[in-house]
Structures are given as C-alpha cells and as structure tokens.
C-alpha atoms as a PDB file:
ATOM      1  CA  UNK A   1      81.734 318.256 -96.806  1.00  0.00           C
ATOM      2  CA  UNK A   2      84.170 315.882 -95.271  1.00  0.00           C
ATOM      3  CA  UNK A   3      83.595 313.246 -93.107  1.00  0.00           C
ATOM      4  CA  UNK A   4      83.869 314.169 -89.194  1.00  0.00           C
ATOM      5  CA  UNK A   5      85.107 310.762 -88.663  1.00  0.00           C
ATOM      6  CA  UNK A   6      89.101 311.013 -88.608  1.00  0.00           C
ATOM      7  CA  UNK A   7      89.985 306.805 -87.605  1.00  0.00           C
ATOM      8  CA  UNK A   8      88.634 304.066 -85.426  1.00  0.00           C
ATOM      9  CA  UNK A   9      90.048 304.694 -82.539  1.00  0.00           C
ATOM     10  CA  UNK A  10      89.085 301.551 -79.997  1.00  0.00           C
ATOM     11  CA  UNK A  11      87.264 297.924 -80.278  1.00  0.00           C
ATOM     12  CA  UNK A  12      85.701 296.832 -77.448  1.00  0.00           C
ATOM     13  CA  UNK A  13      85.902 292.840 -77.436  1.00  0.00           C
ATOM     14  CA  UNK A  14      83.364 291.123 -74.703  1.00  0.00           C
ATOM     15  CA  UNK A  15      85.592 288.500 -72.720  1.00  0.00           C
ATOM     16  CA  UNK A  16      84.532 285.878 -69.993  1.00  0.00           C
ATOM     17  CA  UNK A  17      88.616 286.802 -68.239  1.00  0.00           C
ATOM     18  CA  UNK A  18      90.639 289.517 -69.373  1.00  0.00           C
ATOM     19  CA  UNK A  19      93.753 288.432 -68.135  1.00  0.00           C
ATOM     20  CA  UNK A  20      93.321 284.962 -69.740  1.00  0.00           C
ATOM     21  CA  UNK A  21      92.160 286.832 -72.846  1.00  0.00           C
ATOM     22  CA  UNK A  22      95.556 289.212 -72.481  1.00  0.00           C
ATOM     23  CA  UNK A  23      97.991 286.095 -72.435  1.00  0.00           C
ATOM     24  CA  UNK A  24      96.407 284.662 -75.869  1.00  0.00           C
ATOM     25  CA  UNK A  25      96.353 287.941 -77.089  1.00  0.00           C
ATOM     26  CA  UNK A  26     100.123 288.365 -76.513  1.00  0.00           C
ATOM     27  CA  UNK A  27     100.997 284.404 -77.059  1.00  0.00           C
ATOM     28  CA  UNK A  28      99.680 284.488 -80.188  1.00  0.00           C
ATOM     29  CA  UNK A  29      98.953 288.185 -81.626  1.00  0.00           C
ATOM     30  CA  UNK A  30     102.119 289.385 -80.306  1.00  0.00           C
ATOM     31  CA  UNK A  31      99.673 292.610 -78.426  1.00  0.00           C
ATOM     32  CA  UNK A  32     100.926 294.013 -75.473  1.00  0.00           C
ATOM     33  CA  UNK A  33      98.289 295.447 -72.743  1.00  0.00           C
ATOM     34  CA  UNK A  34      99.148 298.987 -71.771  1.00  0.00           C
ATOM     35  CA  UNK A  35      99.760 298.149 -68.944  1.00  0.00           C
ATOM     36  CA  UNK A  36     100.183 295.711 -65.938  1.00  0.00           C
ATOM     37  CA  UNK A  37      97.565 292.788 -65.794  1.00  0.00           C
ATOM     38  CA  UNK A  38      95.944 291.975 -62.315  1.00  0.00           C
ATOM     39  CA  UNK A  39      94.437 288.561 -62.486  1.00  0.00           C
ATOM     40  CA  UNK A  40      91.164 290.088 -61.262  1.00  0.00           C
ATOM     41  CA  UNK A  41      90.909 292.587 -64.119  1.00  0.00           C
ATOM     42  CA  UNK A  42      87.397 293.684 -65.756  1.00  0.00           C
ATOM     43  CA  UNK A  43      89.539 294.764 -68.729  1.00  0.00           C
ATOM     44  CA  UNK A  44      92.777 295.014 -70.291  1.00  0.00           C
ATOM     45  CA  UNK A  45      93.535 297.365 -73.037  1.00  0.00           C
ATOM     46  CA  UNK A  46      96.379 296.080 -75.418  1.00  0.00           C
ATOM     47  CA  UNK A  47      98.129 298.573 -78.094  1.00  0.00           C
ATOM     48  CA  UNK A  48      98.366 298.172 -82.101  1.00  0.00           C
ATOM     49  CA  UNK A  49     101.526 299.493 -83.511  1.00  0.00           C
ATOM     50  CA  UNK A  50      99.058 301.865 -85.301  1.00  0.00           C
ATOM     51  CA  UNK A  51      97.851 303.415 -81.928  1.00  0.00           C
ATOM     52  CA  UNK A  52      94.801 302.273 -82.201  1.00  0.00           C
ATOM     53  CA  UNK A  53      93.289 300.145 -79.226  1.00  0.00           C
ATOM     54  CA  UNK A  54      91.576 296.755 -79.100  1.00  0.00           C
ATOM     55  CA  UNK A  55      89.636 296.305 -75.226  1.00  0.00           C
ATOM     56  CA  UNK A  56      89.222 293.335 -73.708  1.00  0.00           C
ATOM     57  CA  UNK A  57      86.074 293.747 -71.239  1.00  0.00           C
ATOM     58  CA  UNK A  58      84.544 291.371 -69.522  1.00  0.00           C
ATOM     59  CA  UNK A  59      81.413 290.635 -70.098  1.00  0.00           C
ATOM     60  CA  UNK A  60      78.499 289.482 -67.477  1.00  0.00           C
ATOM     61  CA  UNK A  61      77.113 286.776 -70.423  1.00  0.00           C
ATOM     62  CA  UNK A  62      79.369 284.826 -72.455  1.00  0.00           C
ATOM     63  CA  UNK A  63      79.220 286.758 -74.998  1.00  0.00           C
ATOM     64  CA  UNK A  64      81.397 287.453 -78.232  1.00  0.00           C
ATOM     65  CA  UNK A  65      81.093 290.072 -80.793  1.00  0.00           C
ATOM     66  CA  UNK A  66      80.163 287.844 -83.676  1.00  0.00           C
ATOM     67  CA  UNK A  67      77.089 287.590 -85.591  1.00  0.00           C
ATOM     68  CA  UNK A  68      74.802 285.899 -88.255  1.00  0.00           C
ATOM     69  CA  UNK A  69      74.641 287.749 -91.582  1.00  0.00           C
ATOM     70  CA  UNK A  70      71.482 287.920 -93.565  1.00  0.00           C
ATOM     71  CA  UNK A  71      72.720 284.508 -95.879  1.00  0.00           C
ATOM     72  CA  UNK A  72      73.188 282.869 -92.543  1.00  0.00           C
ATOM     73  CA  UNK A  73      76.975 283.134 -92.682  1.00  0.00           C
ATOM     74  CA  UNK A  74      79.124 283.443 -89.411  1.00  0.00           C
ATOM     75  CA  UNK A  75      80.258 287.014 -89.435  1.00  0.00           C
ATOM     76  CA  UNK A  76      82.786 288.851 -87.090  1.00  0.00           C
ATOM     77  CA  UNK A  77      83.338 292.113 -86.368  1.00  0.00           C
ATOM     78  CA  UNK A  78      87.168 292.951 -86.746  1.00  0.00           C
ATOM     79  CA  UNK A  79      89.901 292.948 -89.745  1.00  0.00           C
ATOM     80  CA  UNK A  80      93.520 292.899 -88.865  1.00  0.00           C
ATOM     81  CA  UNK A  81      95.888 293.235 -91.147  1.00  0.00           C
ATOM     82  CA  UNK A  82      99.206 292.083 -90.577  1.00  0.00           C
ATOM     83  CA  UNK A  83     103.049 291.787 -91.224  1.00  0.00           C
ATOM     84  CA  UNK A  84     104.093 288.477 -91.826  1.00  0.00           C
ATOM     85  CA  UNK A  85     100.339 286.779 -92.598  1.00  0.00           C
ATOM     86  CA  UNK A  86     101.863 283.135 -93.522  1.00  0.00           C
ATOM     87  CA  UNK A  87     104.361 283.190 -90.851  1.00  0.00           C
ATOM     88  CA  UNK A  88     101.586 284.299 -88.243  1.00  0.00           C
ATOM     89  CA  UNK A  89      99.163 281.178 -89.712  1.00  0.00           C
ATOM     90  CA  UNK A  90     102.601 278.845 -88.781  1.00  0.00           C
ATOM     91  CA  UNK A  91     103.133 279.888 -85.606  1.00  0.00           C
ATOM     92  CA  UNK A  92      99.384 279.900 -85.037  1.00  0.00           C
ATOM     93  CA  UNK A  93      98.864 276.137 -85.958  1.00  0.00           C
ATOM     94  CA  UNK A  94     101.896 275.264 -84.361  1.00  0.00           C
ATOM     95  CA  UNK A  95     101.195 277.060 -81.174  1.00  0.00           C
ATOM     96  CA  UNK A  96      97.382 274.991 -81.429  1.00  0.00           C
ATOM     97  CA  UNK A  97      94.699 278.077 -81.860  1.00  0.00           C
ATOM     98  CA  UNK A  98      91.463 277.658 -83.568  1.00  0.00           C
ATOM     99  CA  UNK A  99      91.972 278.724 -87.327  1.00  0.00           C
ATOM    100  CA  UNK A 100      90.168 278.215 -90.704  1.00  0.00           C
ATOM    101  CA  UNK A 101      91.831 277.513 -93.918  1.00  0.00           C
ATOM    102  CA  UNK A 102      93.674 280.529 -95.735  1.00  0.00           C
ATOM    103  CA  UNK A 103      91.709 281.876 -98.477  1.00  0.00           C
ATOM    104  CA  UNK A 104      92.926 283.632-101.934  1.00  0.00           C
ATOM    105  CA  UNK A 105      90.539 286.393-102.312  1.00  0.00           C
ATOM    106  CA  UNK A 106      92.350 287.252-105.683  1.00  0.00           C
ATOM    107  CA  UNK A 107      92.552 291.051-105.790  1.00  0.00           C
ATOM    108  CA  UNK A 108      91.083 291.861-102.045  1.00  0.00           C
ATOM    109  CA  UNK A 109      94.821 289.391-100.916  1.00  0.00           C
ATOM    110  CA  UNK A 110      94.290 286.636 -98.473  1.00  0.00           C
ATOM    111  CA  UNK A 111      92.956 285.853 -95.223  1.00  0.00           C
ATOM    112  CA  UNK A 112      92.070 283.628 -92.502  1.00  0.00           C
ATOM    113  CA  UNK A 113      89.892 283.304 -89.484  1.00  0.00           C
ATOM    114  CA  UNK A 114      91.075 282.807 -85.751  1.00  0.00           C
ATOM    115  CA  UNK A 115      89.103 282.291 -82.826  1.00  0.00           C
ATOM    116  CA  UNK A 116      90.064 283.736 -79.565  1.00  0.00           C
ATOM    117  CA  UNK A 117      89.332 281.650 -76.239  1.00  0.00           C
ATOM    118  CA  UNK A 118      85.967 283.297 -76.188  1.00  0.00           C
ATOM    119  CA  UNK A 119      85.197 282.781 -79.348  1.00  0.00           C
ATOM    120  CA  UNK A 120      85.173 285.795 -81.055  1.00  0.00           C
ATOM    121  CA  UNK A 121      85.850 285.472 -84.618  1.00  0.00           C
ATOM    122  CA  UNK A 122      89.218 287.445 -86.340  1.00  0.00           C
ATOM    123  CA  UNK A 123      89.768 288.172 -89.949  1.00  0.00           C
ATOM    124  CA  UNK A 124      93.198 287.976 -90.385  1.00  0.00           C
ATOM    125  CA  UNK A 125      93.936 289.577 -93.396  1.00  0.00           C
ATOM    126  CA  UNK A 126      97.343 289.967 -95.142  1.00  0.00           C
ATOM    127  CA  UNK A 127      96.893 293.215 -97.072  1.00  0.00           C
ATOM    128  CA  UNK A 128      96.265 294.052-100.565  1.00  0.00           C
ATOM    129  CA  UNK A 129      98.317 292.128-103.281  1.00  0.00           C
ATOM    130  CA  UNK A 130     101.439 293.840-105.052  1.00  0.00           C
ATOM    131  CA  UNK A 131     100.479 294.588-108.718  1.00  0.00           C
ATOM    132  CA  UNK A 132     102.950 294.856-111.074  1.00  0.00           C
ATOM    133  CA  UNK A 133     102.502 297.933-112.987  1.00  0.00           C
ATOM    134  CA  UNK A 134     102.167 297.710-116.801  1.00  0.00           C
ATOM    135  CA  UNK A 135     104.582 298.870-119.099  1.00  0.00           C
END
C-alpha cells in the first residue's frame, strides 16, 4: 500500500517578531511573504518556489525549533536546498548572518548552517552532486 502522505506541505517556525523575522527572511533567503506585512503581525507566511510554505509564528517563549540529538549534537529541524549554494554563502557572509563553515559531505553534496534572528538553526544544503556516468 502506498503512503497517504503526498508532500510536506507547511513548517511552522516559532519567532519572537514576524515582521522582523519576514525582512531577514527576504534580505537574505530571497522568500517573499504571501502577502502584506503589518508590523504587529502574529505570523507571516512566506512562499517557496516549490509551493510549499515556511510560517513564521510568533511564539509566547523565545523559542526556536531546534533541538539536542541523542550524541548531544545541535540539531535543527529544516533542509533547504537551494540554487546557487556558494553564491548564497557569499552574499550571506557579506550581508553579516550567523553561518557555520561549508561542509563536503562527499556523496550526500554540501551544506552549511544559518541562524535566523531567533535562532533557529537552517541546513542549507546544495543538492546532490553530479556523477559522471561510467562508460
């Protein structure tokens, strides 16, 4: 039997200020909300060219969606995979935002982590690697 489950459809982020959230999102993601942004928003829904949905909500705790894996490692909760993954780790060091190191994960491609202002961990990942195919 197949699996019920077509995609994931929405990610729910927790956010101290939506609106604040929204500008870094579009500074540096390049995400557009769906719509316009009051500045006392309780959430802000911005689109991925997929048509999937990522939601900002804010949260009554500061709060983000990260957590501790069993080996004590810093985990988050979301992979995006993107178009232009070095040009995206440029413009994000240039532009100032929290990111790790790039890491060569061989055959699973490369990725790196950024922060957003609430601290909620993103893998950034750039896809799989082009094999060559064998002759």
């Amino acid at each position: 039997m197949a699996s019920f489950i077509k995609r994931i459809e929405t990610i729910y982020l927790p956010v101290a200020n939506p609106k604040a959230s929204a500008d870094w999102y579009a500074k540096h993601l390049k995400l557009k909300a769906l719509g316009p942004v009051e500045s006392d928003a309780t959430q802000v829904q911005l689109t991925l060219e997929s048509g999937q949905f990522i939601f900002l909500i804010q949260s009554k705790d500061r709060v983000n969606a990260n957590f501790t894996e069993i080996g004590g490692e810093d985990q988050c909760s979301i992979t995006l995979q993107v178009t232009d993954f070095h040009r995206l780790y440029e413009e994000l060091l240039v532009n100032g935002a929290e990111i790790t190191a790039i890491e060569d994960n061989h055959d699973c491609g490369q990725n790196f982590y950024v922060y957003d202002p609430d601290g909620n961990k993103l893998d950034i990942w750039s896809d799989w690697p082009i094999v060559p195919e064998s002759e």
